[in-house]
Protein backbone atom coordinates (compact mmCIF):
# COMPACT_ATOMS: atom_id res chain seq x y z
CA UNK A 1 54.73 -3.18 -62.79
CA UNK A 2 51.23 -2.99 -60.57
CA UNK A 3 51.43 -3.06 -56.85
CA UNK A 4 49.36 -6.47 -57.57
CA UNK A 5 51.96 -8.24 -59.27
CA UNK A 6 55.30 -7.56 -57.13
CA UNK A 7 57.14 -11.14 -56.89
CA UNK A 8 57.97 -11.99 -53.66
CA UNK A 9 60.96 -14.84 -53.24
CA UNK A 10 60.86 -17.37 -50.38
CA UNK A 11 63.33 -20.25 -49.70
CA UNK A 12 62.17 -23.67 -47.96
CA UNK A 13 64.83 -25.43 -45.53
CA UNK A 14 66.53 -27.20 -48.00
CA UNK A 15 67.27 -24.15 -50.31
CA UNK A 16 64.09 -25.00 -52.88
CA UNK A 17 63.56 -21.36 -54.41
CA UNK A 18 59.48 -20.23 -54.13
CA UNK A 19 58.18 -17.30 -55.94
CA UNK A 20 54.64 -15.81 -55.17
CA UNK A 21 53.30 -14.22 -58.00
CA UNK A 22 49.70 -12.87 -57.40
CA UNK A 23 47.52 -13.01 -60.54
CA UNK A 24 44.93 -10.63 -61.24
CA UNK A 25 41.69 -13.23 -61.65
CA UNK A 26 38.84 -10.93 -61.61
CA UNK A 27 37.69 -7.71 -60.08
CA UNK A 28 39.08 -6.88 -57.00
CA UNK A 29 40.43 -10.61 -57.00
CA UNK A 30 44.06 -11.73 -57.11
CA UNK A 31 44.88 -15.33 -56.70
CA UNK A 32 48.32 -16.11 -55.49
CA UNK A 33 49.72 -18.71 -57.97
CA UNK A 34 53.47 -19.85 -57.39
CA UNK A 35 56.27 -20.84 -58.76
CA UNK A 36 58.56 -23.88 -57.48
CA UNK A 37 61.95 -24.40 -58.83
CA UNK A 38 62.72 -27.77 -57.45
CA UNK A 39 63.93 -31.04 -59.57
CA UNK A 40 61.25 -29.59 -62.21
CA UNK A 41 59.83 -25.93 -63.17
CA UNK A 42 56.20 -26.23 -60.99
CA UNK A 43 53.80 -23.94 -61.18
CA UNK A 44 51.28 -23.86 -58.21
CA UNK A 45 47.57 -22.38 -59.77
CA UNK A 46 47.29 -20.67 -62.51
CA UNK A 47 44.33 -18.15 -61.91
CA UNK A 48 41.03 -17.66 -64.21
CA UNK A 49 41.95 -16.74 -67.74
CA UNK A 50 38.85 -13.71 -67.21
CA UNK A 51 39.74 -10.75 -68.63
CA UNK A 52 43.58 -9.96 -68.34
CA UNK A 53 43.97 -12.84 -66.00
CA UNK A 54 46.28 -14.44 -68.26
CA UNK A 55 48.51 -11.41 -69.51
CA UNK A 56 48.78 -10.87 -65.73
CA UNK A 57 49.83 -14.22 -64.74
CA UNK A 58 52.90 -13.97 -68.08
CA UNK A 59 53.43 -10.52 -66.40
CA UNK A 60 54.39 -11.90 -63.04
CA UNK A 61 56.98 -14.11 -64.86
CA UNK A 62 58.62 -11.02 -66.50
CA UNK A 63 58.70 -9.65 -63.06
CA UNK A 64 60.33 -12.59 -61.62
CA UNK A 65 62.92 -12.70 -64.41
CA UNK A 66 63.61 -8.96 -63.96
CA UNK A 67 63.59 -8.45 -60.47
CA UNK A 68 65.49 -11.77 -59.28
CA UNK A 69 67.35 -12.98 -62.81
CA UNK A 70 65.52 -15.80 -63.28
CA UNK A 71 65.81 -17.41 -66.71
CA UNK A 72 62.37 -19.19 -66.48
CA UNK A 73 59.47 -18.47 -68.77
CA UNK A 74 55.55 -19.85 -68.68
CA UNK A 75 56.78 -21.84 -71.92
CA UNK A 76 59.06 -23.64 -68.71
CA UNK A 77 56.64 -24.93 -66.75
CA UNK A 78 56.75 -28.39 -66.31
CA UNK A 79 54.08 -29.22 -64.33
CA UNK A 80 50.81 -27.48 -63.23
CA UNK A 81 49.11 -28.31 -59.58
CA UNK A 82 45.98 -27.20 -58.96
CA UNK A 83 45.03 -26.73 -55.30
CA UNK A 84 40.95 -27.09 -55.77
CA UNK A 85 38.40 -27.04 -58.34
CA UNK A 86 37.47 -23.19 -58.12
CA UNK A 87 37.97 -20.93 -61.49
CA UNK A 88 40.15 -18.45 -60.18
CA UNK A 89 42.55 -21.07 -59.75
CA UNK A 90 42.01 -23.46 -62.47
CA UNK A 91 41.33 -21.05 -65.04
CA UNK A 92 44.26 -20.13 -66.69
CA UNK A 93 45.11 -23.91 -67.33
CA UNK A 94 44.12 -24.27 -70.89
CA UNK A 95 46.79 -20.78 -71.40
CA UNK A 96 49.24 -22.95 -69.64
CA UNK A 97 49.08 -25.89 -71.51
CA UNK A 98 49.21 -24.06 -74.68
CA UNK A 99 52.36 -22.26 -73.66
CA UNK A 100 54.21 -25.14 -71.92
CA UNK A 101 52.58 -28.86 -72.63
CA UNK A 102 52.66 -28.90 -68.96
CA UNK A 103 51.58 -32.24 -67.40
CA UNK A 104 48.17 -31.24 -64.97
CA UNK A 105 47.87 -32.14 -61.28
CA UNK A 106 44.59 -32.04 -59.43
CA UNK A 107 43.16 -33.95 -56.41
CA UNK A 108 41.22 -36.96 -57.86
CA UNK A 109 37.52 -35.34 -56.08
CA UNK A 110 38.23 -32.29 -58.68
CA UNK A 111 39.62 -34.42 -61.90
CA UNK A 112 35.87 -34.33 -63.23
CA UNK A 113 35.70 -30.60 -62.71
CA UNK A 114 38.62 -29.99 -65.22
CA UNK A 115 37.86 -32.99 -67.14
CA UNK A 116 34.54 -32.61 -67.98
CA UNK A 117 34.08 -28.99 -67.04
CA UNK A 118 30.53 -28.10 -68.47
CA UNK A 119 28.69 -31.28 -67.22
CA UNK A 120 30.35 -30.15 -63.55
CA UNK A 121 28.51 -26.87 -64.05
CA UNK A 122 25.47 -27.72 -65.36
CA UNK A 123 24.78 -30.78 -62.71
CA UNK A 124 25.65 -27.96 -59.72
CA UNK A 125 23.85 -25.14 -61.43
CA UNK A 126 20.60 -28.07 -60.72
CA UNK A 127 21.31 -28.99 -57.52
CA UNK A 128 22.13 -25.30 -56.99
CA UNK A 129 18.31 -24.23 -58.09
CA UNK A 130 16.83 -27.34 -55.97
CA UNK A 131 18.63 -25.37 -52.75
CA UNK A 132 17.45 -21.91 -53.33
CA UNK A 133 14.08 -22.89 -53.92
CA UNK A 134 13.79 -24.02 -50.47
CA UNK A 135 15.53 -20.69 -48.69
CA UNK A 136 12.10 -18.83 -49.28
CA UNK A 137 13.67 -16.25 -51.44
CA UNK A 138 10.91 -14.99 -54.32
CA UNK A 139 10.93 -16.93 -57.75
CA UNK A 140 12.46 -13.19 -59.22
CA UNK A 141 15.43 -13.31 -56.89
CA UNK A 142 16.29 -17.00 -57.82
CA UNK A 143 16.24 -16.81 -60.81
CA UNK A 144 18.40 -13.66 -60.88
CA UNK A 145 20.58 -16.04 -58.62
CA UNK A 146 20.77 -18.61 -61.21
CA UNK A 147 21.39 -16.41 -64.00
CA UNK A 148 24.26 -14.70 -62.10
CA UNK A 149 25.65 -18.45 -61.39
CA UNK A 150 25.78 -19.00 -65.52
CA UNK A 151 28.53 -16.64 -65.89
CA UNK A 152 31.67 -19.18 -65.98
CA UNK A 153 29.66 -20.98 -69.09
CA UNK A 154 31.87 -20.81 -71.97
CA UNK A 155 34.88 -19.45 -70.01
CA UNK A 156 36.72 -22.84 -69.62
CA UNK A 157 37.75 -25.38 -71.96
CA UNK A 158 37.90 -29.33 -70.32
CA UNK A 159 41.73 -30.12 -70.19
CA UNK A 160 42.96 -34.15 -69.21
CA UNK A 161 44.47 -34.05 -65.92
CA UNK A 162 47.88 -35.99 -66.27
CA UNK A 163 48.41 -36.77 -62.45
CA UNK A 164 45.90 -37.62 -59.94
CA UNK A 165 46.42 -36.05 -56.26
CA UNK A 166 46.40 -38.33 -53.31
CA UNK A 167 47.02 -37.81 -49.59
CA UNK A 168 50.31 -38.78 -49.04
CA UNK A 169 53.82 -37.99 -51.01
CA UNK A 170 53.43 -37.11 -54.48
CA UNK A 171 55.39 -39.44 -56.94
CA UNK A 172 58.67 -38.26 -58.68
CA UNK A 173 58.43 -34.50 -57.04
CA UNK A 174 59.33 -32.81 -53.01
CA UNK A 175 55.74 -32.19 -52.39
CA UNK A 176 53.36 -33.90 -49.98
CA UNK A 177 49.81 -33.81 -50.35
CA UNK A 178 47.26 -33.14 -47.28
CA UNK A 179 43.31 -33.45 -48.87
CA UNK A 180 41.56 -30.92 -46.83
CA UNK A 181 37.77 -30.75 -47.90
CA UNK A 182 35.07 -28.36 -47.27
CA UNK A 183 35.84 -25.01 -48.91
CA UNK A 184 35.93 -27.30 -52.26
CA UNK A 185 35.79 -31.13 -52.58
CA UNK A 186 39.38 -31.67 -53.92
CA UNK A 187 41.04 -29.16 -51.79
CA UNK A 188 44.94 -30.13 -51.04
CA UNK A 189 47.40 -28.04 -49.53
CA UNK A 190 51.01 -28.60 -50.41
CA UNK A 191 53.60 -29.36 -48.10
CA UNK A 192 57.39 -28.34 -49.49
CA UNK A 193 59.43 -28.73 -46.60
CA UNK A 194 58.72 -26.30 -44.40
CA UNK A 195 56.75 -24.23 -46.40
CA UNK A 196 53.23 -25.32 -46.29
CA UNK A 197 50.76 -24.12 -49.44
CA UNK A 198 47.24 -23.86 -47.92
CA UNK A 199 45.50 -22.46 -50.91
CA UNK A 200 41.78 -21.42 -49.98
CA UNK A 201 42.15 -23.60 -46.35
CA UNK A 202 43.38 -21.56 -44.74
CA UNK A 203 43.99 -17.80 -45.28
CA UNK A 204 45.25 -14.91 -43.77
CA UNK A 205 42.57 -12.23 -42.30
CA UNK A 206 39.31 -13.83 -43.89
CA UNK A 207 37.64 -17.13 -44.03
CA UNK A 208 37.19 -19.36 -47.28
CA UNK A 209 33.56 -19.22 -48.60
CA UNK A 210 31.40 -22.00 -47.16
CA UNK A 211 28.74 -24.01 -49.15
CA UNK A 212 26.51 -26.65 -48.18
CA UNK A 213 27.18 -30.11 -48.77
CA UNK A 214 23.55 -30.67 -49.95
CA UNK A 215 25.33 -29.18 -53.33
CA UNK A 216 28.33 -31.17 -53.92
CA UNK A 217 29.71 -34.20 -52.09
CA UNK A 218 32.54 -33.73 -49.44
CA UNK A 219 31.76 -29.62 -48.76
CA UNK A 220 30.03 -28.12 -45.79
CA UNK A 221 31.24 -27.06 -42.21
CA UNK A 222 31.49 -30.75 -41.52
CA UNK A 223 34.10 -31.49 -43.55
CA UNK A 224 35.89 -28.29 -43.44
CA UNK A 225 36.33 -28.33 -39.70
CA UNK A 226 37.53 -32.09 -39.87
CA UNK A 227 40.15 -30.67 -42.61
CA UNK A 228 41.08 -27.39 -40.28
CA UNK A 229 41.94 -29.68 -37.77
CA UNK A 230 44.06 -32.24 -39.60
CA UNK A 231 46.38 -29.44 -41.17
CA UNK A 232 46.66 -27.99 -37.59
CA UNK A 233 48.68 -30.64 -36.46
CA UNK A 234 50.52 -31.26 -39.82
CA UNK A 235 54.58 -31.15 -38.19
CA UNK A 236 57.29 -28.75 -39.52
CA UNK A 237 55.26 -25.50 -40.72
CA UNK A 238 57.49 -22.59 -40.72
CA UNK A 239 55.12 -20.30 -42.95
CA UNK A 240 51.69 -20.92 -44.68
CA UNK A 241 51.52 -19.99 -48.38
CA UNK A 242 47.97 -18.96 -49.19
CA UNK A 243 45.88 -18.69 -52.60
CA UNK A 244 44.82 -15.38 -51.64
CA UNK A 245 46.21 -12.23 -49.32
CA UNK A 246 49.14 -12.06 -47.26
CA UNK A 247 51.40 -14.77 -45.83
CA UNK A 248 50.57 -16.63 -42.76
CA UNK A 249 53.74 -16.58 -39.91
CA UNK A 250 51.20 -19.06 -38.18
CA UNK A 251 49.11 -21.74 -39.69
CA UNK A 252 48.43 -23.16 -36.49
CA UNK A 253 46.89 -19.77 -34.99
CA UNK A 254 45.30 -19.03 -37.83
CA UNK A 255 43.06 -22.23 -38.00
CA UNK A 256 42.06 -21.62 -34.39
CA UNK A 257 40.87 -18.46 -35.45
CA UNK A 258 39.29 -19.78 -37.89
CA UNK A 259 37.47 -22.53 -36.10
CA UNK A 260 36.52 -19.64 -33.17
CA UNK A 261 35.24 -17.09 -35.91
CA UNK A 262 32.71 -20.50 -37.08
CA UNK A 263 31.92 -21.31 -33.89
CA UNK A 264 30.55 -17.66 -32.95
CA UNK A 265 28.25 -17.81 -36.32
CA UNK A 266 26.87 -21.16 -35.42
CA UNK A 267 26.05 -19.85 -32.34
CA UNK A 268 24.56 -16.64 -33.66
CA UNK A 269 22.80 -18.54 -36.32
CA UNK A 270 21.19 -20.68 -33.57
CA UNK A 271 20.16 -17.41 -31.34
CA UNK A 272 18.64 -16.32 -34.69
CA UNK A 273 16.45 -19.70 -35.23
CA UNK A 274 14.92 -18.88 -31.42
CA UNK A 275 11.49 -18.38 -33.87
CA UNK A 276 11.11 -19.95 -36.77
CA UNK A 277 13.14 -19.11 -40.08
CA UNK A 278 13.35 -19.47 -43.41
CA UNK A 279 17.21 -19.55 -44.54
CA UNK A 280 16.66 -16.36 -46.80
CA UNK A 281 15.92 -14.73 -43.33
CA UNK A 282 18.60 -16.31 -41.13
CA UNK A 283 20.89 -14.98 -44.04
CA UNK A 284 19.61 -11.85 -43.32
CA UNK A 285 20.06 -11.28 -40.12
CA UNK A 286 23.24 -12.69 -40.47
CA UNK A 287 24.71 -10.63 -43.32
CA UNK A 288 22.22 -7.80 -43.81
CA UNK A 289 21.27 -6.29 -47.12
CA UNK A 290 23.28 -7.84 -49.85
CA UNK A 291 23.85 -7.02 -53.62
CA UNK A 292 24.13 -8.62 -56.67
CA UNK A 293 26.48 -11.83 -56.31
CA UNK A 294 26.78 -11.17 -52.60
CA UNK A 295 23.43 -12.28 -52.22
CA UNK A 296 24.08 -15.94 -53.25
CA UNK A 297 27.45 -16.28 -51.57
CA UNK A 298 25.39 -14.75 -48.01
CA UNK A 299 22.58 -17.54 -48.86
CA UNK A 300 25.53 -20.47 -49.40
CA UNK A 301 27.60 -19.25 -46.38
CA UNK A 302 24.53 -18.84 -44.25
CA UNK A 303 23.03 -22.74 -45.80
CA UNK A 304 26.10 -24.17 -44.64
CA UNK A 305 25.60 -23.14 -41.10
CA UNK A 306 22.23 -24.15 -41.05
CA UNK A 307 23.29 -27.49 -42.62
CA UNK A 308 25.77 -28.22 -40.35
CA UNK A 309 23.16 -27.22 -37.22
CA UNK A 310 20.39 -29.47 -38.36
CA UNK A 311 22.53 -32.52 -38.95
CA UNK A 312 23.50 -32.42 -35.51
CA UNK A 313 20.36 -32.41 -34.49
CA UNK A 314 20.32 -28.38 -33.17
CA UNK A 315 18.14 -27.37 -35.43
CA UNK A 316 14.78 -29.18 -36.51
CA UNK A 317 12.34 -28.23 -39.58
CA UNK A 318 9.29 -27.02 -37.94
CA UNK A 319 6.77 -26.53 -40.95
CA UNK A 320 6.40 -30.48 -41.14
CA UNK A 321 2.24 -29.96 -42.58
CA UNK A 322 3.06 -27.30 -45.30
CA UNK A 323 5.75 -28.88 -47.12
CA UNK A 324 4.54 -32.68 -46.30
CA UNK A 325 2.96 -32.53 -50.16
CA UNK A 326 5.29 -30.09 -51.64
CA UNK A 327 7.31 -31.00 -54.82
CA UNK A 328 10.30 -28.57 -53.37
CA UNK A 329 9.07 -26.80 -50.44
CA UNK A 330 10.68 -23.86 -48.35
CA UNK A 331 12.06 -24.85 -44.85
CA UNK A 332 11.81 -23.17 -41.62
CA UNK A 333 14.12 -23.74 -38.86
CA UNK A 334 13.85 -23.59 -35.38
CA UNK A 335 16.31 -24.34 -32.69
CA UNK A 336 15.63 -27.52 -30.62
């Protein structure tokens, strides 16, 4: 057994059993998928399917049954939520499906992404080359960018999703569903009792990546502080579940530090946009020197900022002559 895949056991107020079982996804990546033993055999996430991903995740389960005598196998599983439309959660489905002819659960903004996975990834991987094109990064950097952003082609097969997520109680099971948007479109975290799932919401010691909404529909800081705030005040949270790291004793606490940590890089971003910038420099000052993938998730982080600025009206586009005529000009930014 790995230090990453020790089971932890949790029990909600009415006595529902919960076990955590973190999944290697990727390098240096675990996702925390989890088991539910309620009225059926749920299984909360099911990681990437990269690499070992999925002898990890059947790992976990032989952990479970060894360390707390459970009987239940993957070949159990009964049904399969998905918290959000990201790979290292979603991944693993088509293993799960195989195993268990589990019915699939997803939020109905992410059904498309599992349903028709490759069009999903080609449409964004457009919209993605539109945006970078406009930071003022050179033509070699994105297209490395692009070319690093291929990698999940050919790594998923589309599956049907059985059961469409909606806010509100989810039919014929004990969980409620809160649709919390901006870190992905479909986002939901899970309410069992008093144990509340945030998934990539909210999480312990970092914050979820941030993309612009100029990308995909119902992302952005806009939508992700809207979604903070609504779980805040969601009643009857003894302990936050999340998709990554360690537990959270505080869900409440934790979104206000969450909302603070934003509201100091909006403010930095701003002091940074005191002379005009392109976003390939605001990222840099924000993040420094970057590597490999880093570099597009600094640009995206750093584009949502600047999105969220401008459409408030705190930022303005200053190089109105230059890019008047330009098929898909680079921006500059200034504060107000």
């Amino acid at each position: 057994m790995t230090g990453e895949e020790i089971v932890t056991r949790y029990q909600t107020r009415s006595g529902i059993e919960v076990f955590k079982l973190p999944v290697w996804a990727f390098a240096d990546h675990v996702t925390n998928c989890y088991l539910v033993l309620d009225d059926a055999v749920t299984l909360i996430d099911c990681s990437s399917a990269i690499g070992d991903a999925n002898g990890s995740l059947e790992r976990c389960f032989a952990n479970a049954r060894s360390e707390f005598g459970l009987t239940v196998d993957l070949k159990d599983v009964d049904r399969l939520i998905i918290t959000h439309g990201h790979i290292d959660h979603f991944g693993g489905a088509n293993h799960v499906l195989e195993q268990s002819g589990a019915t699939i659960a997803i939020h109905e903004l992410d059904v498309s992404t599992l349903q028709n996975f490759e069009e999903r990834r080609v449409i964004a991987a457009k919209d993605l080359q539109v945006f970078l094109k406009r930071t003022g990064l050179s033509a070699e950097r994105v297209a490395s960018m692009l070319e690093m952003n291929r990698w999940s082609k050919g790594v998923f097969q589309s599956v049907k999703v059985d059961i469409v997520l909606r806010e509100g109680p989810m039919a014929d099971s004990p969980f409620t569903i809160h649709h919390a948007p901006g870190h992905c479109p479909g986002q939901v975290c899970l309410q069992l009792d008093d144990i509340l799932f945030t998934a990539d919401h909210v999480l312990d010691k970092i914050t979820p990546h941030q993309s612009p909404e100029f990308i995909s529909r119902n992302m952005g800081l806009g939508h992700y502080f809207d979604a903070l705030k609504k779980i805040r005040v969601v009643e009857g949270v003894r302990l936050g579940l999340g998709g990554h790291l360690r537990d959270i004793p505080d869900v409440a606490k934790r979104i206000d530090e969450t909302l603070a940590f934003h509201e100091l890089r909006l403010e930095k971003t701003r002091a940074i946009c005191q002379e005009p910038k392109t976003l390939a420099e605001i990222s840099r000052a924000l993040f420094g020197k970057r590597e490999s993938y880093h570099v597009l998730l600094a640009i995206l982080e750093a584009g949502a900022h600047v999105e969220y600025l401008y459409e408030r009206g705190l930022l303005q586009v200053v190089n109105h002559e230059a890019i008047e005529d330009a098929v898909n000009p680079v921006l500059q930014y200034q504060v107000l």
